[in-house]
Protein backbone atom coordinates (compact mmCIF):
# COMPACT_ATOMS: atom_id res chain seq x y z
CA UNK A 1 -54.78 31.74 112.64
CA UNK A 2 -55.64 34.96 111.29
CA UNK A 3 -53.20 34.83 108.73
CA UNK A 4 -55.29 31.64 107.45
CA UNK A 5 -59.00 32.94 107.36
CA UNK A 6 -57.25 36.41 105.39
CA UNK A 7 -55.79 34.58 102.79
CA UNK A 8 -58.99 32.01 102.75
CA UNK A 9 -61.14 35.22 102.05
CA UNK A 10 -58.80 36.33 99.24
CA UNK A 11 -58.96 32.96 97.49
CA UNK A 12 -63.01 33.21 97.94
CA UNK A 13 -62.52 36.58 96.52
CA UNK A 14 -61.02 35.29 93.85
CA UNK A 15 -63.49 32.55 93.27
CA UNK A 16 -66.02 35.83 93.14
CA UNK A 17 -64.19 37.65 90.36
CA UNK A 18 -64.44 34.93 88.29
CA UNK A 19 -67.96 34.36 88.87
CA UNK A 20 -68.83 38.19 88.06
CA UNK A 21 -67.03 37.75 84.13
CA UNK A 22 -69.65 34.68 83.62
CA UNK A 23 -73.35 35.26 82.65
CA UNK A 24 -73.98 32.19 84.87
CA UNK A 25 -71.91 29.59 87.06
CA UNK A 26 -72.75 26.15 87.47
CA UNK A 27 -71.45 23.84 90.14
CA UNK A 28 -70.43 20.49 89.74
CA UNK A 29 -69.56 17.91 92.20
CA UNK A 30 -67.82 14.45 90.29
CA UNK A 31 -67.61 11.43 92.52
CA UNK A 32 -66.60 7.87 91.34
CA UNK A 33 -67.69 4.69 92.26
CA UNK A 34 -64.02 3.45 92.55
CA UNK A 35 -62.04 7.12 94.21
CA UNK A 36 -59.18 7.87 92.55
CA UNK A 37 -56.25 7.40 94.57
CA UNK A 38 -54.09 10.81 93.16
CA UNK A 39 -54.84 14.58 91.70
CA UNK A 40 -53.62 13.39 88.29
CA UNK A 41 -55.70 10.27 88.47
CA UNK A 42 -58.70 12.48 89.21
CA UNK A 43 -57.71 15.01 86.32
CA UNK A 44 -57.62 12.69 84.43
CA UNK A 45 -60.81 11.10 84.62
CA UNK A 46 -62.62 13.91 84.25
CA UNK A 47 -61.42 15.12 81.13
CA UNK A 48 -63.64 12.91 79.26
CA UNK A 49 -66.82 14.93 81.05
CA UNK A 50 -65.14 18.46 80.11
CA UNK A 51 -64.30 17.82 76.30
CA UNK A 52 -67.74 16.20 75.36
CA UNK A 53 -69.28 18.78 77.34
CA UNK A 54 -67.27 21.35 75.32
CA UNK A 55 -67.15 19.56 72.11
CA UNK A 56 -71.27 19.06 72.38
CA UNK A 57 -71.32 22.95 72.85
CA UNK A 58 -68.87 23.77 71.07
CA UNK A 59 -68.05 21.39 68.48
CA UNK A 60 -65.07 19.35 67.27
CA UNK A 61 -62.67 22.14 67.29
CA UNK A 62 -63.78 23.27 70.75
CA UNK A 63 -60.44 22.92 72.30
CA UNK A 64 -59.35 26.19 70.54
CA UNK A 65 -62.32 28.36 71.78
CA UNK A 66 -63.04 27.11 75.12
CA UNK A 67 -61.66 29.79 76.59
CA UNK A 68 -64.14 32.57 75.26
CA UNK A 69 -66.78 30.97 76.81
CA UNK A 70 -65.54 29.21 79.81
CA UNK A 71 -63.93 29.49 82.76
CA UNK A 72 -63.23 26.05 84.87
CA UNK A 73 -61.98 26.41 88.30
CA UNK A 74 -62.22 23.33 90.70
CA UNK A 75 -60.48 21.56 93.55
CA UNK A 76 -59.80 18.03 95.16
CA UNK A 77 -61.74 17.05 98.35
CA UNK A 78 -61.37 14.05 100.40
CA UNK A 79 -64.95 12.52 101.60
CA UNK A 80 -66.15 11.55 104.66
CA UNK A 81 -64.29 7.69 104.00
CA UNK A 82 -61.51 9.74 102.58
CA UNK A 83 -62.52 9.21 99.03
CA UNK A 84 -61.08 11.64 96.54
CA UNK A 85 -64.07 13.82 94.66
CA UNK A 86 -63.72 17.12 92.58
CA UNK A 87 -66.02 20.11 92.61
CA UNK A 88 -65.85 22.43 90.12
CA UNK A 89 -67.31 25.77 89.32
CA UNK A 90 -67.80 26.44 85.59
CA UNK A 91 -68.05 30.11 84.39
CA UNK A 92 -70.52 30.29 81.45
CA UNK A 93 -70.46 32.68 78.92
CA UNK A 94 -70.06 34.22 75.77
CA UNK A 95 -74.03 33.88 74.52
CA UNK A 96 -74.31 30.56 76.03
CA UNK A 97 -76.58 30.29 78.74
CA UNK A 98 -75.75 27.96 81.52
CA UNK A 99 -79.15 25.93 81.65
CA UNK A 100 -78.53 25.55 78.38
CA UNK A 101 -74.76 24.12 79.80
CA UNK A 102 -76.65 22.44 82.10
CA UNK A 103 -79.44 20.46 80.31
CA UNK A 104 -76.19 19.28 77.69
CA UNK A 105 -74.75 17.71 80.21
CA UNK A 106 -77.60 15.65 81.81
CA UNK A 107 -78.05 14.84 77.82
CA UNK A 108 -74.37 13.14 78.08
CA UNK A 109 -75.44 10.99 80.80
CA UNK A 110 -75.28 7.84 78.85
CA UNK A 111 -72.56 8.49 76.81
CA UNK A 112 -70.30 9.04 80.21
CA UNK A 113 -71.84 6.54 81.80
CA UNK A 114 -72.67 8.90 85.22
CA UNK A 115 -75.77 9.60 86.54
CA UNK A 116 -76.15 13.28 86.22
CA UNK A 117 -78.35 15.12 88.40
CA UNK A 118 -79.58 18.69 89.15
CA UNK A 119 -80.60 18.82 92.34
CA UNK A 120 -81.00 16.68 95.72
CA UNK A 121 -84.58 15.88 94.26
CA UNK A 122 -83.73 15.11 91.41
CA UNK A 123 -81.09 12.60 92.89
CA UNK A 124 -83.98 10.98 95.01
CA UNK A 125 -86.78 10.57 92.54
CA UNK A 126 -84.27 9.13 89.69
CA UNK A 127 -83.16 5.56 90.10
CA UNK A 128 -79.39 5.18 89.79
CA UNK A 129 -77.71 3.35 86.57
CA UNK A 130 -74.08 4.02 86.99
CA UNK A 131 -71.82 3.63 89.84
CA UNK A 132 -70.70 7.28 89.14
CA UNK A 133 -72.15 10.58 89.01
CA UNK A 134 -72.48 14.19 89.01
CA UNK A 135 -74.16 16.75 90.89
CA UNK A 136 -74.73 19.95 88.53
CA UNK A 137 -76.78 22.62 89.83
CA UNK A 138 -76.86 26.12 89.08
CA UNK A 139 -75.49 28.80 91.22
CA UNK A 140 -77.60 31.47 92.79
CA UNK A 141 -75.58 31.35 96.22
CA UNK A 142 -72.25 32.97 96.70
CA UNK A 143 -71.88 30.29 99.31
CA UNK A 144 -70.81 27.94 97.16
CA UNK A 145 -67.47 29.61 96.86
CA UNK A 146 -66.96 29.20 100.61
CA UNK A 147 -67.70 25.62 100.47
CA UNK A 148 -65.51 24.93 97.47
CA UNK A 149 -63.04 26.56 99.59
CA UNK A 150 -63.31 24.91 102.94
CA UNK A 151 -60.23 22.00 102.77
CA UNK A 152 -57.57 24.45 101.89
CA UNK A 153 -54.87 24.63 103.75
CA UNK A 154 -53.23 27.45 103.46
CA UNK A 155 -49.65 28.65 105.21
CA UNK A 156 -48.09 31.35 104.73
CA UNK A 157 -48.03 31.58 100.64
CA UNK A 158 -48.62 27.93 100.34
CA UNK A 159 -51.29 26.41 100.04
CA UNK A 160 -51.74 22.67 99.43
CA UNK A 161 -52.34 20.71 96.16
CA UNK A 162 -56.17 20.93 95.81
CA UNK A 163 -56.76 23.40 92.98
CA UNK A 164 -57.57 22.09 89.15
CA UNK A 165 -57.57 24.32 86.81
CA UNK A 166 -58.12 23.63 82.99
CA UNK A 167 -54.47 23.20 82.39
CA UNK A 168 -54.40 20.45 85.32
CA UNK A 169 -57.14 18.93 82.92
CA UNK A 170 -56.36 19.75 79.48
CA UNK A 171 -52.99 20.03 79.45
């Protein structure tokens, strides 16, 4: 048992490192209306929200310079009805500034068909229009590592499929 919460605090460690190379972190939590039912299903469908993000951002050749201003760490979670979700914490940096991250996104709301929100407020004063959404706030808390964290299960150097990285999405 101690074995676990060491390595747990290395991968929130980890998680922190990242954060302190970003000017700003912003946390997103991606449910669908319909849960997919594998990892690669739920890589898959959330590509779309990453490259017109990036490519909004960015622009058309943003697949080539994500990289310098990014960093995209996330993980699988299984809900309360065991429905498959993704959180992910994206570094921002390189000049951008991560409201400015932010307020793109909620500006892709349509175009992704996901309600996009930015806080539990937010969530309760807008009506929803899409069966899917996102939850993108920013991220003054270091907490959020530890809850981003809290389904792994690690053993020994194991630890179970629940990380996405950008290659998991991109690639």
């Amino acid at each position: 048992m101690i074995g676990y919460w060491f390595e747990r605090y290395e991968v929130v460690n980890w998680l922190k490192r990242i954060a302190v190379g970003s000017d700003g972190l912003l946390f997103l939590s991606v449910r669908f209306v319909v849960p997919p039912t594998t990892k690669n299903e739920l890589c898959r469908r959330c590509k779309p929200i990453f490259c017109r993000l990036f490519k909004s951002l960015l622009g058309r050749h943003w697949n080539k310079v994500y990289g310098r201003y990014f960093t995209l760490v996330g993980v699988q979670e299984f809900g309360r009805y065991g429905n498959r979700h993704a959180h992910f914490i994206l570094g921002v940096g390189g000049g951008l500034k991560v409201v400015e991250v932010q307020s793109t996104l909620c500006g892709l709301s349509c175009k992704l068909n996901m309600d996009i929100w930015t806080s539990e407020e937010d969530k309760q004063t807008s009506p929803k229009q899409f069966g899917t959404d996102i939850m993108a706030k920013l991220v003054y808390s270091a907490r959020v590592d530890e809850y981003i964290t809290k389904e792994l299960q690690i053993n020994g150097t194991r630890m179970n499929d629940n990380f996405i990285l950008d290659t998991d999405i991109f690639y």
